[in-house]
Protein backbone atom coordinates (compact mmCIF):
# COMPACT_ATOMS: atom_id res chain seq x y z
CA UNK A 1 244.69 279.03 219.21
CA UNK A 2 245.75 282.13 220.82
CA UNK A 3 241.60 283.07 221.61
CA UNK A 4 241.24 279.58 222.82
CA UNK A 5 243.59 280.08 225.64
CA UNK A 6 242.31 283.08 226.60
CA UNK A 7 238.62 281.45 226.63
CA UNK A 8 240.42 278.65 229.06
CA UNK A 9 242.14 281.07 231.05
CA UNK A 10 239.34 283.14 231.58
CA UNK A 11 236.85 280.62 232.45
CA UNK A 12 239.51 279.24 235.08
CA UNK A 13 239.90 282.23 236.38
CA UNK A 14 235.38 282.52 237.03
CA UNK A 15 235.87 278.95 238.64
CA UNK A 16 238.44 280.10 241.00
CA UNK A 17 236.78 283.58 241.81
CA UNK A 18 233.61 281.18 242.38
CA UNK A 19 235.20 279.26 244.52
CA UNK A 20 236.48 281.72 246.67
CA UNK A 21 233.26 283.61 246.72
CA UNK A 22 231.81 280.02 248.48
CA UNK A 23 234.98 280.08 250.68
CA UNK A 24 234.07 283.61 252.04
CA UNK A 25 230.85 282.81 252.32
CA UNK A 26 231.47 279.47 254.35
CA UNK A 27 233.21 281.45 256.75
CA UNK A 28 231.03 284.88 256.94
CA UNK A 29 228.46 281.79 257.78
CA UNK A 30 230.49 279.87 260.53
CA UNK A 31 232.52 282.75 262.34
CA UNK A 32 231.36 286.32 260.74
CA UNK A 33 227.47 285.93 260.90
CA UNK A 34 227.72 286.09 265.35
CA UNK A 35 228.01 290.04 264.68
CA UNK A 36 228.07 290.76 261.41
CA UNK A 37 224.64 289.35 260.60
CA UNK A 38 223.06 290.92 264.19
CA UNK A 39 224.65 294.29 264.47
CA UNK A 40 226.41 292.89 267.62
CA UNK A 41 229.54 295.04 268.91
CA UNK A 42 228.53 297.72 266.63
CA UNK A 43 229.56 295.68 263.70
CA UNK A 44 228.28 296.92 260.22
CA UNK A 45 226.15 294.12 259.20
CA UNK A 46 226.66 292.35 255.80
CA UNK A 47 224.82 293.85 253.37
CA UNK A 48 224.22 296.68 254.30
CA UNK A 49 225.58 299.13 252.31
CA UNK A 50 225.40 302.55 254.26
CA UNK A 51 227.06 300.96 257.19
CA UNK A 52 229.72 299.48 254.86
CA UNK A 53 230.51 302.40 252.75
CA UNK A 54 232.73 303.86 254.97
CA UNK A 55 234.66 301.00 255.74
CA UNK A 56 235.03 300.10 252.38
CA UNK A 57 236.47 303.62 251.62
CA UNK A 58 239.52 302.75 253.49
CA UNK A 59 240.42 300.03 251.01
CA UNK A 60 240.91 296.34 251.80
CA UNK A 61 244.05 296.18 252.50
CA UNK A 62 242.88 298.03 255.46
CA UNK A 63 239.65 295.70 255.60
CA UNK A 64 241.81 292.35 255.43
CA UNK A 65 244.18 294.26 258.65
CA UNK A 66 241.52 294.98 260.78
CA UNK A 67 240.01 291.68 260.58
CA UNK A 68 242.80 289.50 261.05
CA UNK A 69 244.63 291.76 263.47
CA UNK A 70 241.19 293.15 265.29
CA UNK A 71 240.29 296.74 265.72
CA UNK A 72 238.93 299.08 268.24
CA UNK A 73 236.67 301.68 266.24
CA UNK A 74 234.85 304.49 267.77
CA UNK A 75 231.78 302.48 267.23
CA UNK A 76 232.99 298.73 268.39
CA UNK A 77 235.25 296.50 268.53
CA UNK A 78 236.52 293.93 265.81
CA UNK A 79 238.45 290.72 267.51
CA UNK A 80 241.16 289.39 265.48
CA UNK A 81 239.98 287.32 263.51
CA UNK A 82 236.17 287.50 264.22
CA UNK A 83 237.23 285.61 267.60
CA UNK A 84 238.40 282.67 265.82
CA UNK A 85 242.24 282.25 266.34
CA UNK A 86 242.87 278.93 264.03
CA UNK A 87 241.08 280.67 261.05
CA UNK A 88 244.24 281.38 258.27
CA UNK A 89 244.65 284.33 257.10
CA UNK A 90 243.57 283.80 253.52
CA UNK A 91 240.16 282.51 254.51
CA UNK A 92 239.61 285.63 256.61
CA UNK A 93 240.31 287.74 253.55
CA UNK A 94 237.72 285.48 251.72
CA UNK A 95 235.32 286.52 254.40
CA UNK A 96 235.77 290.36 253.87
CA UNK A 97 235.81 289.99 250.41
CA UNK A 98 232.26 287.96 250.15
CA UNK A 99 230.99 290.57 252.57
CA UNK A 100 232.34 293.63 250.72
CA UNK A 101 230.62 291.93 247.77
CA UNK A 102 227.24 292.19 249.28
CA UNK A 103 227.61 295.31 250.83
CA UNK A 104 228.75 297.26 247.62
């Protein structure tokens, strides 16, 4: 009994990482993309993973502040947000995540 809810729990646990994989993804697609998929304001774009090691160095924590927040880097400039004010924060966090997953 004790295995089978550990098999439940686990496989709950893929759907919900799953789903917020498609989450971060949606919104990397709808707000992100603009300059992380071009290179535009000196963004690092998704995927790649020279341009995103440094970044990711500094933990997300730091990731997840800078992008809902914004930054100024020596390099260019993150709005809050990627721009888009009504985005929450937790779907912002999604977006960093799905793009730190690409760019590992």
């Amino acid at each position: 009994m004790k295995k089978l809810i550990i098999a439940v729990s686990a496989v709950s646990m893929l759907g919900l990482a799953s789903q917020a994989f498609a989450d971060g993804k949606a919104t990397y697609q709808q707000t992100c993309f603009a300059c992380h998929g071009t290179g535009a304001a000196g963004a690092p774009k998704a995927g790649d993973k020279a341009a995103w090691a440094p970044h990711i160095a500094k933990g997300k924590e730091t990731l997840y502040k800078h992008a809902i927040e914004g930054f100024k880097g020596t390099k260019g400039f993150m709005p809050a947000k990627g721009g888009n004010a009504s985005l929450a924060d937790d779907a912002v966090k999604a977006a960093v995540d799905y793009m730190v997953s690409i760019s590992q």
